[in-house]
ModelCIF file with pLDDT and N, C-alpha, C, O atoms, coordinates in Angstrom:
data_MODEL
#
_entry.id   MODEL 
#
_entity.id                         1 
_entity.type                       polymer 
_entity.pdbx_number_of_molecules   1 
#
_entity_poly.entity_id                      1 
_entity_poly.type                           'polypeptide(L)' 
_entity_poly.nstd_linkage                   no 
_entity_poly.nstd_monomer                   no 
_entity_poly.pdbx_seq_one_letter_code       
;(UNK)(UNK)(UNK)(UNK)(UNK)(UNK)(UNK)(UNK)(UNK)(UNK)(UNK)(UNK)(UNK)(UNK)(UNK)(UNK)
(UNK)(UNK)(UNK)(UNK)(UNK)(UNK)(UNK)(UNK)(UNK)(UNK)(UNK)(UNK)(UNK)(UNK)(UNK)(UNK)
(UNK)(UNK)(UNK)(UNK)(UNK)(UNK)(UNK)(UNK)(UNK)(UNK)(UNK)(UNK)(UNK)(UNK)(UNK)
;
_entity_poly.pdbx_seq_one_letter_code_can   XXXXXXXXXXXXXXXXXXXXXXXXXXXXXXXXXXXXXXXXXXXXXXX 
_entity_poly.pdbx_strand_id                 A 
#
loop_
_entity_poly_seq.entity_id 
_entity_poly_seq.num 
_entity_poly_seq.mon_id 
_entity_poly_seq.hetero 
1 1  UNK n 
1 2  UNK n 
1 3  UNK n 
1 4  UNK n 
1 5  UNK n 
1 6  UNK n 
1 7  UNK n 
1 8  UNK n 
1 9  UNK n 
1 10 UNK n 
1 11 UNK n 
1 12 UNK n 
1 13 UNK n 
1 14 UNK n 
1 15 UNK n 
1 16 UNK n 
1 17 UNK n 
1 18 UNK n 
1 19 UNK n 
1 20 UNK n 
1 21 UNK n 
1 22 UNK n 
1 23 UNK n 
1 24 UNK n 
1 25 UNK n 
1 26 UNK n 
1 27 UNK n 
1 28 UNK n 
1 29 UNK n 
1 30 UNK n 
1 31 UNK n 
1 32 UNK n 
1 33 UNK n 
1 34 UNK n 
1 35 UNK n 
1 36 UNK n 
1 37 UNK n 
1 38 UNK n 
1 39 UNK n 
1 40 UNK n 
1 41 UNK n 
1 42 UNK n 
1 43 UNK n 
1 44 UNK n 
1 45 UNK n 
1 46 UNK n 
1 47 UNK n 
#
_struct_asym.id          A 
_struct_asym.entity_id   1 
#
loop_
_ma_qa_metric.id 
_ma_qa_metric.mode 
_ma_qa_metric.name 
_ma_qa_metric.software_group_id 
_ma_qa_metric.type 
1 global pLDDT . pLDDT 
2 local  pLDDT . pLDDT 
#
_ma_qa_metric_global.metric_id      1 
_ma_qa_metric_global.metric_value   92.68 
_ma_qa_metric_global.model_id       1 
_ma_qa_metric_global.ordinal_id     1 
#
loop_
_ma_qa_metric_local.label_asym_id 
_ma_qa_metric_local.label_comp_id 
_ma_qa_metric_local.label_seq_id 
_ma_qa_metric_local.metric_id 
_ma_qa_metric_local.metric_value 
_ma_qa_metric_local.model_id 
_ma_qa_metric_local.ordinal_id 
A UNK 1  2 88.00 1 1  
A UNK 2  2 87.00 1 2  
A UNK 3  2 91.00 1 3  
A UNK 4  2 91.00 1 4  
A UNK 5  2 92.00 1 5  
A UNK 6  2 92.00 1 6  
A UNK 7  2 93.00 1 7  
A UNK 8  2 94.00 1 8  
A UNK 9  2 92.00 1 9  
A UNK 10 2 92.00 1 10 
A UNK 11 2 93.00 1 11 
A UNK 12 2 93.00 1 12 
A UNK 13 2 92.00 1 13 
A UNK 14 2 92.00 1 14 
A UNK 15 2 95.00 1 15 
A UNK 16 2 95.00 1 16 
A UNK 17 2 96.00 1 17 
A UNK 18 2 95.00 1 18 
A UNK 19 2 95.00 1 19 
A UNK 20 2 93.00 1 20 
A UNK 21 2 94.00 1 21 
A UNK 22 2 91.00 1 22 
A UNK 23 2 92.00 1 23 
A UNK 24 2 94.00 1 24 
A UNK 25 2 91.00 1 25 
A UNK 26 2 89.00 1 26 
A UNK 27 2 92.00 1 27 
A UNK 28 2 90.00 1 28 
A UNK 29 2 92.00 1 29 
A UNK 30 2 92.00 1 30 
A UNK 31 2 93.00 1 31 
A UNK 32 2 93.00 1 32 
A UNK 33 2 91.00 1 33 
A UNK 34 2 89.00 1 34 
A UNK 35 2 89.00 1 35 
A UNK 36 2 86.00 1 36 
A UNK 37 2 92.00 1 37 
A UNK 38 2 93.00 1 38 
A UNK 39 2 95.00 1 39 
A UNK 40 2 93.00 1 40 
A UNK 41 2 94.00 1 41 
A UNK 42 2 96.00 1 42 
A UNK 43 2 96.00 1 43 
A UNK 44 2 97.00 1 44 
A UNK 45 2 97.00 1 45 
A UNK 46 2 97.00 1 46 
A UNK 47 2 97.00 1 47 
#
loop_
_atom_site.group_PDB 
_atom_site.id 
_atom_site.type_symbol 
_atom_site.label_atom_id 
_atom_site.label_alt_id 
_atom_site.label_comp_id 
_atom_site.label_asym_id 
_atom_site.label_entity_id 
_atom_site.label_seq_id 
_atom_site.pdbx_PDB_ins_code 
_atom_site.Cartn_x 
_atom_site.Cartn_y 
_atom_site.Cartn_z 
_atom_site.occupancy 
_atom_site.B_iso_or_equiv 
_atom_site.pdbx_formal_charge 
_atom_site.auth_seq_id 
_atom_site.auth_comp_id 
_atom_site.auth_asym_id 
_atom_site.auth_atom_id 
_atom_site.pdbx_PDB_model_num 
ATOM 1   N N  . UNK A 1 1  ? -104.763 11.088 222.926 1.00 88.00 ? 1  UNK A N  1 
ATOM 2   C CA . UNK A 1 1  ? -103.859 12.027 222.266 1.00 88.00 ? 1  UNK A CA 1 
ATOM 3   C C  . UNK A 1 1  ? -102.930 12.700 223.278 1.00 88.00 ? 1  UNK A C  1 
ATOM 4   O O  . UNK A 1 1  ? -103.107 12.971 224.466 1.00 88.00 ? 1  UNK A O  1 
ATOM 5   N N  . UNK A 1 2  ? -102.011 12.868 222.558 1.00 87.00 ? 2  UNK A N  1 
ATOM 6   C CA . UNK A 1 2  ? -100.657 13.757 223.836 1.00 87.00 ? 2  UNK A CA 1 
ATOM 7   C C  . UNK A 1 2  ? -100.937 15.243 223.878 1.00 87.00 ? 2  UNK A C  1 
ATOM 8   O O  . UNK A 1 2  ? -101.388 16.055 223.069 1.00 87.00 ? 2  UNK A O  1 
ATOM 9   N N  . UNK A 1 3  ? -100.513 15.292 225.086 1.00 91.00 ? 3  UNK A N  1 
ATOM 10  C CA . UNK A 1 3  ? -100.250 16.845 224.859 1.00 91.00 ? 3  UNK A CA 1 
ATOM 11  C C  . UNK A 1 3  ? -98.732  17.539 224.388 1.00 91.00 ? 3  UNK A C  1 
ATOM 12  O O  . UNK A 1 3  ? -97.735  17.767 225.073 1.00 91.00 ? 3  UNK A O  1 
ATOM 13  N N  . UNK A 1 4  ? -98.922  17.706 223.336 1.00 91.00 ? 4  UNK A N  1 
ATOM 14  C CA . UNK A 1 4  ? -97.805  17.514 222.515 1.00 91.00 ? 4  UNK A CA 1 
ATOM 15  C C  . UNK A 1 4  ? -97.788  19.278 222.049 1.00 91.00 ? 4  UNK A C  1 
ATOM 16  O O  . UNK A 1 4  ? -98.609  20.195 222.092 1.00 91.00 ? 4  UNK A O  1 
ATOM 17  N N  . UNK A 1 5  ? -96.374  19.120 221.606 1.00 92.00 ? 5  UNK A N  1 
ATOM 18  C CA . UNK A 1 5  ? -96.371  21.132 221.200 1.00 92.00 ? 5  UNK A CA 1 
ATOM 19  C C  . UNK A 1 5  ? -97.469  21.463 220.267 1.00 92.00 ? 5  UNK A C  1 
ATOM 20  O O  . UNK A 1 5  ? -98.380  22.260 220.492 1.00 92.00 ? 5  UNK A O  1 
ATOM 21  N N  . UNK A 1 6  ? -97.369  21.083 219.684 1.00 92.00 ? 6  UNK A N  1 
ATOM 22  C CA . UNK A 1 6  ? -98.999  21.799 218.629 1.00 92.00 ? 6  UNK A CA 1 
ATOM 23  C C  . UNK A 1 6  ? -100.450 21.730 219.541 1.00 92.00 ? 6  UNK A C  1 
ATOM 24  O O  . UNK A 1 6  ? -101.305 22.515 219.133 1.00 92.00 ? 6  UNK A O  1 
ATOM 25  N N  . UNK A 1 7  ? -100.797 20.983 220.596 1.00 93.00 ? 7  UNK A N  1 
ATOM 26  C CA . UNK A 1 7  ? -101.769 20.513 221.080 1.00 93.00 ? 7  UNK A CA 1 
ATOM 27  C C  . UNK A 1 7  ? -101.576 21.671 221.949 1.00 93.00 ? 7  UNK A C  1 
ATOM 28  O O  . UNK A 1 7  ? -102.551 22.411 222.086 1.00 93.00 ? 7  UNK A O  1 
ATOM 29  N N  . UNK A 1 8  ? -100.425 21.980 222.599 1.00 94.00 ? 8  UNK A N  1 
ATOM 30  C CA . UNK A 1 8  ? -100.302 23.305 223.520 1.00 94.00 ? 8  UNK A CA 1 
ATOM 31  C C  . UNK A 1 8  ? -100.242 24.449 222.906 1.00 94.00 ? 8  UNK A C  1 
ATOM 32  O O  . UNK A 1 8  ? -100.267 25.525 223.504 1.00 94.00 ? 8  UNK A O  1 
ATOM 33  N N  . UNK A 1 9  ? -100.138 24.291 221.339 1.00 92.00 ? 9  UNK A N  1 
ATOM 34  C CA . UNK A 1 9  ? -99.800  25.943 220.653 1.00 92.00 ? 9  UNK A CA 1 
ATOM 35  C C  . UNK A 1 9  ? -101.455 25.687 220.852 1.00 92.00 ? 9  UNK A C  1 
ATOM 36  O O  . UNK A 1 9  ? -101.910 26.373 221.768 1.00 92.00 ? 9  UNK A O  1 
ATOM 37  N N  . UNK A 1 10 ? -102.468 24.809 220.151 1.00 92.00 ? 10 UNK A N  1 
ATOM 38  C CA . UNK A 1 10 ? -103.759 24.847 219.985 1.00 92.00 ? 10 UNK A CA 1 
ATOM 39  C C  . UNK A 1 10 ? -104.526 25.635 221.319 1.00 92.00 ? 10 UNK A C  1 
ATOM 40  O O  . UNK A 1 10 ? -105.453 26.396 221.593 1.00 92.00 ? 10 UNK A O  1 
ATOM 41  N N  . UNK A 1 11 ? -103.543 24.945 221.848 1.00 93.00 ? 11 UNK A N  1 
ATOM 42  C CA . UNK A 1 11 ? -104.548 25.536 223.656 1.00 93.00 ? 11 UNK A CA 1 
ATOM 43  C C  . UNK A 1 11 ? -103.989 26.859 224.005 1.00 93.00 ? 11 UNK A C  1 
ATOM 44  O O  . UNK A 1 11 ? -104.579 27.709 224.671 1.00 93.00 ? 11 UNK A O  1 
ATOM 45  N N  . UNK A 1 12 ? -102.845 26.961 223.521 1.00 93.00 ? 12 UNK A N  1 
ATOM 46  C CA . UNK A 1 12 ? -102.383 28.572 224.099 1.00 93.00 ? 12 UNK A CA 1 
ATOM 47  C C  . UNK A 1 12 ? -102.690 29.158 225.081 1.00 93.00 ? 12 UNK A C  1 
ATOM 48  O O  . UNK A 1 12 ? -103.426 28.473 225.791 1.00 93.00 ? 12 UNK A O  1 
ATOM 49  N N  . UNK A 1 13 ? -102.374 30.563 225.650 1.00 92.00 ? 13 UNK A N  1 
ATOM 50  C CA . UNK A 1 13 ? -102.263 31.065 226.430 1.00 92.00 ? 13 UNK A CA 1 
ATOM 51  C C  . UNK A 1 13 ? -103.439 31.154 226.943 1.00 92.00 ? 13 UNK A C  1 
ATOM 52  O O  . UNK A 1 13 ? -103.470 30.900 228.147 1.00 92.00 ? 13 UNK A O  1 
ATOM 53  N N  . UNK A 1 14 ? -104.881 31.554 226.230 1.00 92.00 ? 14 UNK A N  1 
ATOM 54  C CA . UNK A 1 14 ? -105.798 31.700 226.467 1.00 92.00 ? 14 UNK A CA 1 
ATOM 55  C C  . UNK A 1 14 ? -106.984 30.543 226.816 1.00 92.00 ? 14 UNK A C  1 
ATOM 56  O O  . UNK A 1 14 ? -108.162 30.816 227.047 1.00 92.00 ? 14 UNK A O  1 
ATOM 57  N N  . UNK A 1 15 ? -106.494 29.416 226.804 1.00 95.00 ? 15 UNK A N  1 
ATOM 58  C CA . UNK A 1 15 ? -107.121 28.439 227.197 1.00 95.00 ? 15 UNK A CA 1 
ATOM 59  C C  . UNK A 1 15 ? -106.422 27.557 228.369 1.00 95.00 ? 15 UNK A C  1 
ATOM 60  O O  . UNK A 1 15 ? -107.035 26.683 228.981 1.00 95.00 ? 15 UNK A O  1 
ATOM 61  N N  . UNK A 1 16 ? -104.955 27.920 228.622 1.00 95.00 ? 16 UNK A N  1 
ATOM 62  C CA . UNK A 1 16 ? -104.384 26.512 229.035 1.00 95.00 ? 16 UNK A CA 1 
ATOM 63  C C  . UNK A 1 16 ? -104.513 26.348 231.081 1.00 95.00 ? 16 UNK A C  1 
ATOM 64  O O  . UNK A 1 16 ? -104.106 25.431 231.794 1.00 95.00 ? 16 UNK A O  1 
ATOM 65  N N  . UNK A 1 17 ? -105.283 27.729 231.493 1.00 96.00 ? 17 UNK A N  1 
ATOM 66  C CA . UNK A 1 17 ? -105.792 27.774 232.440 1.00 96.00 ? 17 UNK A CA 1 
ATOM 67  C C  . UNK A 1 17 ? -106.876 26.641 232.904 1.00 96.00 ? 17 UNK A C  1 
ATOM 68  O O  . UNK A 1 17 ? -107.148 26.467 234.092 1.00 96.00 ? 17 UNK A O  1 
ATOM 69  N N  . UNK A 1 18 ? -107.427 25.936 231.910 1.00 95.00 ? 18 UNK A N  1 
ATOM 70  C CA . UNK A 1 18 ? -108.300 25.033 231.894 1.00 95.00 ? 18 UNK A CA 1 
ATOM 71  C C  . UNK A 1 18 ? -107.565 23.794 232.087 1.00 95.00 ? 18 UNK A C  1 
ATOM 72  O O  . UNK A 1 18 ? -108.257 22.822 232.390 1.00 95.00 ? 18 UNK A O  1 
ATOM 73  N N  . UNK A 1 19 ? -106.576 23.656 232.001 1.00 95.00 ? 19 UNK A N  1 
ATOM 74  C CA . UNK A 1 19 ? -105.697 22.242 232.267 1.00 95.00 ? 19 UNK A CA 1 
ATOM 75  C C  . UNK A 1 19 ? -106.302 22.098 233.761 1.00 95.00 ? 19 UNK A C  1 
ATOM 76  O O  . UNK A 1 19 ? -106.440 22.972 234.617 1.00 95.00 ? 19 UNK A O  1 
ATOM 77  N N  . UNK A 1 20 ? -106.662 20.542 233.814 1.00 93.00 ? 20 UNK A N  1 
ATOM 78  C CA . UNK A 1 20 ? -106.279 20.388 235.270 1.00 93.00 ? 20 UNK A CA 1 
ATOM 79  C C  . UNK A 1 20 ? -104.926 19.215 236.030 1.00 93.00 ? 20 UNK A C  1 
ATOM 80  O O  . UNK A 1 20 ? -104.316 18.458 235.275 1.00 93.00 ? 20 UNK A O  1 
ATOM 81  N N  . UNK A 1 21 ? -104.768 19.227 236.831 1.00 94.00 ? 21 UNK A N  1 
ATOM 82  C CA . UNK A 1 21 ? -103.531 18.738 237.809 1.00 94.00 ? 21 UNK A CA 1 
ATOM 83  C C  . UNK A 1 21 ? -103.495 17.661 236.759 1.00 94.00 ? 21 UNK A C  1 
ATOM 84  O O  . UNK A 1 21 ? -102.364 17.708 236.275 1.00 94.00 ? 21 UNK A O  1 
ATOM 85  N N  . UNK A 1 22 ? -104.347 16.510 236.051 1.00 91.00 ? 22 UNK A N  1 
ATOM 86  C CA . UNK A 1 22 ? -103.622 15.301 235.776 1.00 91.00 ? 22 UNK A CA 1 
ATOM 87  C C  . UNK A 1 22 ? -103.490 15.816 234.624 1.00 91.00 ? 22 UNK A C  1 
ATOM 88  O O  . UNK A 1 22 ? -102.773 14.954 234.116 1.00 91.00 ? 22 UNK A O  1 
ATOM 89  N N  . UNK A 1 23 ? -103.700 16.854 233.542 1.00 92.00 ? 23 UNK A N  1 
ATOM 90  C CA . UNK A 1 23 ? -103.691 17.093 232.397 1.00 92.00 ? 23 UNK A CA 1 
ATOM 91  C C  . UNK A 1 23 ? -102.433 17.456 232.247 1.00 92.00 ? 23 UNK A C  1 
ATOM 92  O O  . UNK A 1 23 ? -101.764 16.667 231.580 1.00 92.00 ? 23 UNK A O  1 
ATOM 93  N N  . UNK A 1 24 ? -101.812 18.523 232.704 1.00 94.00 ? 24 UNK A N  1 
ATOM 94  C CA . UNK A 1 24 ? -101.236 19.119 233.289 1.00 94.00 ? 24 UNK A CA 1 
ATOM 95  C C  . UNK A 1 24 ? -99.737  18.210 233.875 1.00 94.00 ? 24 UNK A C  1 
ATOM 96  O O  . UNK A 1 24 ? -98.639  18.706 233.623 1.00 94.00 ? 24 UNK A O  1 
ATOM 97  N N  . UNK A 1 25 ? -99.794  17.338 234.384 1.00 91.00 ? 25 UNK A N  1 
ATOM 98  C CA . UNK A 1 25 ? -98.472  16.390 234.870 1.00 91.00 ? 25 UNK A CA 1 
ATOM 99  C C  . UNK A 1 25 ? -98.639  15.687 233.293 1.00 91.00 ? 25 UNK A C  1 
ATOM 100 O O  . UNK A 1 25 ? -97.578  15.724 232.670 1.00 91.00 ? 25 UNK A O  1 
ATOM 101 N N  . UNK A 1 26 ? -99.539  15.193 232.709 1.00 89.00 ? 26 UNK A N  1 
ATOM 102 C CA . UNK A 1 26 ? -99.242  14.364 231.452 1.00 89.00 ? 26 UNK A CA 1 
ATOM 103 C C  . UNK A 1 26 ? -98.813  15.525 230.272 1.00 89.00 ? 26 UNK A C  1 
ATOM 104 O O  . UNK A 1 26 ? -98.822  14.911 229.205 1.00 89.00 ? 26 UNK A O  1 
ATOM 105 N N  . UNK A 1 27 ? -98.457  16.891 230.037 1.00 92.00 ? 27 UNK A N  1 
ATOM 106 C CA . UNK A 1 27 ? -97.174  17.300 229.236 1.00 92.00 ? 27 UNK A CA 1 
ATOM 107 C C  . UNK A 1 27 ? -95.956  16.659 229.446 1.00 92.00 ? 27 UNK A C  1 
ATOM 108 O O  . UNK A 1 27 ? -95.422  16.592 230.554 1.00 92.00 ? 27 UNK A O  1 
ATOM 109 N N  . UNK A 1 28 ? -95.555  16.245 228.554 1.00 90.00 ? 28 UNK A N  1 
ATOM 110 C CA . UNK A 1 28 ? -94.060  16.205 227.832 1.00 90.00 ? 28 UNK A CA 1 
ATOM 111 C C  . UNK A 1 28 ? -93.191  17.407 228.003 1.00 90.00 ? 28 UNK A C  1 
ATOM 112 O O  . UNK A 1 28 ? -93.231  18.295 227.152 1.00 90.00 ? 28 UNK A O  1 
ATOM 113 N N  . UNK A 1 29 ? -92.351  17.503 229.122 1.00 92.00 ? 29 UNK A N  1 
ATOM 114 C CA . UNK A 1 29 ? -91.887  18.695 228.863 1.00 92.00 ? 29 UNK A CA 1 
ATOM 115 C C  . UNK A 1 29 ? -90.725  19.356 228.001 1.00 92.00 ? 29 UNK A C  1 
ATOM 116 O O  . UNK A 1 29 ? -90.350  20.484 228.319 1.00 92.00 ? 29 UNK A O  1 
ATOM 117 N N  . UNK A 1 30 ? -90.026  18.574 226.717 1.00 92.00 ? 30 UNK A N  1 
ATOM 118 C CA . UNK A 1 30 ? -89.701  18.769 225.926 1.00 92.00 ? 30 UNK A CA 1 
ATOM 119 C C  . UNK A 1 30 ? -91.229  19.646 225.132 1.00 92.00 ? 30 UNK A C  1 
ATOM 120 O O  . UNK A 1 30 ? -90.918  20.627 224.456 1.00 92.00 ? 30 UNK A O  1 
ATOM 121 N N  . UNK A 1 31 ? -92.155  19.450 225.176 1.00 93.00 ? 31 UNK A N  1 
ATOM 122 C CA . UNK A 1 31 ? -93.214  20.241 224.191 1.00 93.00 ? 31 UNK A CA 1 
ATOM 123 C C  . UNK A 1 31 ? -93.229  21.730 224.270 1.00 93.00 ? 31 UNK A C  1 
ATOM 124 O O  . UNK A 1 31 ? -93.254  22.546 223.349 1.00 93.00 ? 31 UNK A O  1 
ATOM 125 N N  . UNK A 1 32 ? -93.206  21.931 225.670 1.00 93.00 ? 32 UNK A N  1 
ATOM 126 C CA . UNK A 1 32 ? -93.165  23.324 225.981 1.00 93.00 ? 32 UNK A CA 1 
ATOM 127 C C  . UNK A 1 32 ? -91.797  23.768 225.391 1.00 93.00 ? 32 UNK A C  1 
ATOM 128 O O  . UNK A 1 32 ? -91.604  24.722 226.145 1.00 93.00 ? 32 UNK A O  1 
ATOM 129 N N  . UNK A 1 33 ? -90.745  23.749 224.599 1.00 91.00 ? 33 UNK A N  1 
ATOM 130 C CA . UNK A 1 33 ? -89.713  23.846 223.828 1.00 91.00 ? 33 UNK A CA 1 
ATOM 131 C C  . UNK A 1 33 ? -90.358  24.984 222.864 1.00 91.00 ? 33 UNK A C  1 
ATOM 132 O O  . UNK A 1 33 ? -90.044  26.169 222.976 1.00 91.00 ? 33 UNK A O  1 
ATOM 133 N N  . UNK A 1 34 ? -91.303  24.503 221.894 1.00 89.00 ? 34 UNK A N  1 
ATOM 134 C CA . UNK A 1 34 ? -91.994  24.646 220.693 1.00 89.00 ? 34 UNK A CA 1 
ATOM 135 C C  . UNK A 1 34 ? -93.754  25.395 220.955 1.00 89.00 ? 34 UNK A C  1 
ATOM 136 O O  . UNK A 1 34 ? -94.643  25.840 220.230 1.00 89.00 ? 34 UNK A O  1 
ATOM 137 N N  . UNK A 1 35 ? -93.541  25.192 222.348 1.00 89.00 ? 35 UNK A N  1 
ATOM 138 C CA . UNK A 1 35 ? -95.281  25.681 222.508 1.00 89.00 ? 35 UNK A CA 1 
ATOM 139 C C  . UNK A 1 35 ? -94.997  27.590 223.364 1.00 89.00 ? 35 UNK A C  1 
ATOM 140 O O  . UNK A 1 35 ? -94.033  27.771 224.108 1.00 89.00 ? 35 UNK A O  1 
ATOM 141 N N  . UNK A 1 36 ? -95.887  28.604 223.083 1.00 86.00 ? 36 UNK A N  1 
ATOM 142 C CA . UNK A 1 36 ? -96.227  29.589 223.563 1.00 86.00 ? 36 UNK A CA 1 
ATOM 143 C C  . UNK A 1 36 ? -97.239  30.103 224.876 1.00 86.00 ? 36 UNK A C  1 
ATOM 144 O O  . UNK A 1 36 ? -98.247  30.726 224.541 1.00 86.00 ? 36 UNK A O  1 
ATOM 145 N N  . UNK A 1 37 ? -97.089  29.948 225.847 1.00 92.00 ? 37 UNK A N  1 
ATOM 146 C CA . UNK A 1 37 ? -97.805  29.698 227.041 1.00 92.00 ? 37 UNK A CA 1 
ATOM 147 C C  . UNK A 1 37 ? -97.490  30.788 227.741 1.00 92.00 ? 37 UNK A C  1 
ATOM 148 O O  . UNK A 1 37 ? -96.374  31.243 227.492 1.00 92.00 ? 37 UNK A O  1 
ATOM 149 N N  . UNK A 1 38 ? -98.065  31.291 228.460 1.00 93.00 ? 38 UNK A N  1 
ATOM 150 C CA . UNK A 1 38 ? -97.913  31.914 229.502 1.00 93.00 ? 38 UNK A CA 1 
ATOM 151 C C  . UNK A 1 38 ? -99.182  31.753 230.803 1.00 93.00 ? 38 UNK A C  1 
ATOM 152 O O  . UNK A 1 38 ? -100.294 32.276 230.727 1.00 93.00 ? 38 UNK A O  1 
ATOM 153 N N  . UNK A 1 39 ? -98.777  31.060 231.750 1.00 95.00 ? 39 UNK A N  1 
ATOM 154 C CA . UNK A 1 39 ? -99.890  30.699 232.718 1.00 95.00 ? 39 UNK A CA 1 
ATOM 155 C C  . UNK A 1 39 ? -99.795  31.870 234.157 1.00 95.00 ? 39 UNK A C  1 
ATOM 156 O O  . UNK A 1 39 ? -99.783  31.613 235.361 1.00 95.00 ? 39 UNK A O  1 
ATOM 157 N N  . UNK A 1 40 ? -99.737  33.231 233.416 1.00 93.00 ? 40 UNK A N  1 
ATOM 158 C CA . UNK A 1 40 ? -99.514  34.153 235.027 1.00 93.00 ? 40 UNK A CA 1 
ATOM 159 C C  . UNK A 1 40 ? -100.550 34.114 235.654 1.00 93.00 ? 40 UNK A C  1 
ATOM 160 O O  . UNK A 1 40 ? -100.571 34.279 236.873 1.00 93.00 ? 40 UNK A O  1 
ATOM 161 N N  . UNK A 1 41 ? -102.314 33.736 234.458 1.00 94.00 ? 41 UNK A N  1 
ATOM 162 C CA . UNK A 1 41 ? -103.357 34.155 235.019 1.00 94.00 ? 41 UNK A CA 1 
ATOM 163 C C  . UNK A 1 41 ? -104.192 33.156 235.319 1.00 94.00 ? 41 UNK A C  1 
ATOM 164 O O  . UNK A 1 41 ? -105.416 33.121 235.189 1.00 94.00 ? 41 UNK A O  1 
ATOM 165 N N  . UNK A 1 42 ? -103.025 31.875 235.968 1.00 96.00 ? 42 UNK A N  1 
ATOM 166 C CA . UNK A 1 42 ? -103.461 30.882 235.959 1.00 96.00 ? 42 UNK A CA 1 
ATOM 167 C C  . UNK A 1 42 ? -103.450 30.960 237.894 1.00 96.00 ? 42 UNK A C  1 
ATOM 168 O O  . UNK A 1 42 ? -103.009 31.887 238.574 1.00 96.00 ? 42 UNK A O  1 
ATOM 169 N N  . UNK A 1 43 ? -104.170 29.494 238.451 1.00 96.00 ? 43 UNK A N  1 
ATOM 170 C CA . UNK A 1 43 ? -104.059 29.399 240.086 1.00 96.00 ? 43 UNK A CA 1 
ATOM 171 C C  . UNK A 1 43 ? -102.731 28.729 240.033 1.00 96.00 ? 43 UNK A C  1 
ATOM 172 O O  . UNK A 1 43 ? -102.175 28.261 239.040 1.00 96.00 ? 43 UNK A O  1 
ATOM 173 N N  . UNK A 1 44 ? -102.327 28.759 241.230 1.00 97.00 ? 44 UNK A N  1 
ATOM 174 C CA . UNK A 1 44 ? -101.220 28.589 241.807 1.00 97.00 ? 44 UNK A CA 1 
ATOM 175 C C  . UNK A 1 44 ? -100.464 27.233 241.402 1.00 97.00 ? 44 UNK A C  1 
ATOM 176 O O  . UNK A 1 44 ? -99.340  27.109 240.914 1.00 97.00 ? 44 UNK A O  1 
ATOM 177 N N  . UNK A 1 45 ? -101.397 26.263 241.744 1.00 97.00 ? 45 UNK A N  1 
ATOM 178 C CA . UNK A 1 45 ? -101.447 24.909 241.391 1.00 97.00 ? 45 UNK A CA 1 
ATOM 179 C C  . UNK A 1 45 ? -100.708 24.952 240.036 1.00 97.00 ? 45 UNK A C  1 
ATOM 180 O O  . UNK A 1 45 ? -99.540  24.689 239.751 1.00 97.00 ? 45 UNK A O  1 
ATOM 181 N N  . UNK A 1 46 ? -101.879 25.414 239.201 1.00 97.00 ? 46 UNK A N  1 
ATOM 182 C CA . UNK A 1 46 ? -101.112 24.941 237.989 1.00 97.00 ? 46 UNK A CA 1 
ATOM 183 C C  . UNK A 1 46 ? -99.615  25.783 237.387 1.00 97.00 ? 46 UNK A C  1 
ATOM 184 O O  . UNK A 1 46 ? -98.809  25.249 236.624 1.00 97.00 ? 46 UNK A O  1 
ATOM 185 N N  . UNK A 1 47 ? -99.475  27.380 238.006 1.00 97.00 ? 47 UNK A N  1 
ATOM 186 C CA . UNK A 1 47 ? -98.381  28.164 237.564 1.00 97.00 ? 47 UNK A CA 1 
ATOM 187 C C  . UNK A 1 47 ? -97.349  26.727 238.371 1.00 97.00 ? 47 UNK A C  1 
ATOM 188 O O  . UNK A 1 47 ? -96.118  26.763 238.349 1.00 97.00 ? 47 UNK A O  1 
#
C-alpha cells in the first residue's frame, strides 16, 4: 500500500514520528498536498 494522503491523514501528526528513513523516502510528495502533518517533534532525520 502507498503512502498516500489519506494513509498520512490516518497517521497524522501524532503517529508519523514512527516513519522510518525508507518509509519516509517512499511518500509521494504530491500527498503531503492533502495530508496534515506536523513533524517538529520528530528527530532530525526525519524533520
Amino acid at each position: 500500500n502507498a503512502l498516500n494522503a489519506t494513509a498520512l491523514d490516518a497517521i497524522g501528526t501524532r503517529y508519523v514520528c514512527l516513519l522510518n528513513a525508507t518509509e519516509l523516502r517512499a511518500i509521494d510528495p504530491p500527498s503531503l498536498k492533502l495530508a496534515s502533518l506536523n513533524p517538529s517533534a520528530c528527530s532530525q532525520e526525519t524533520k
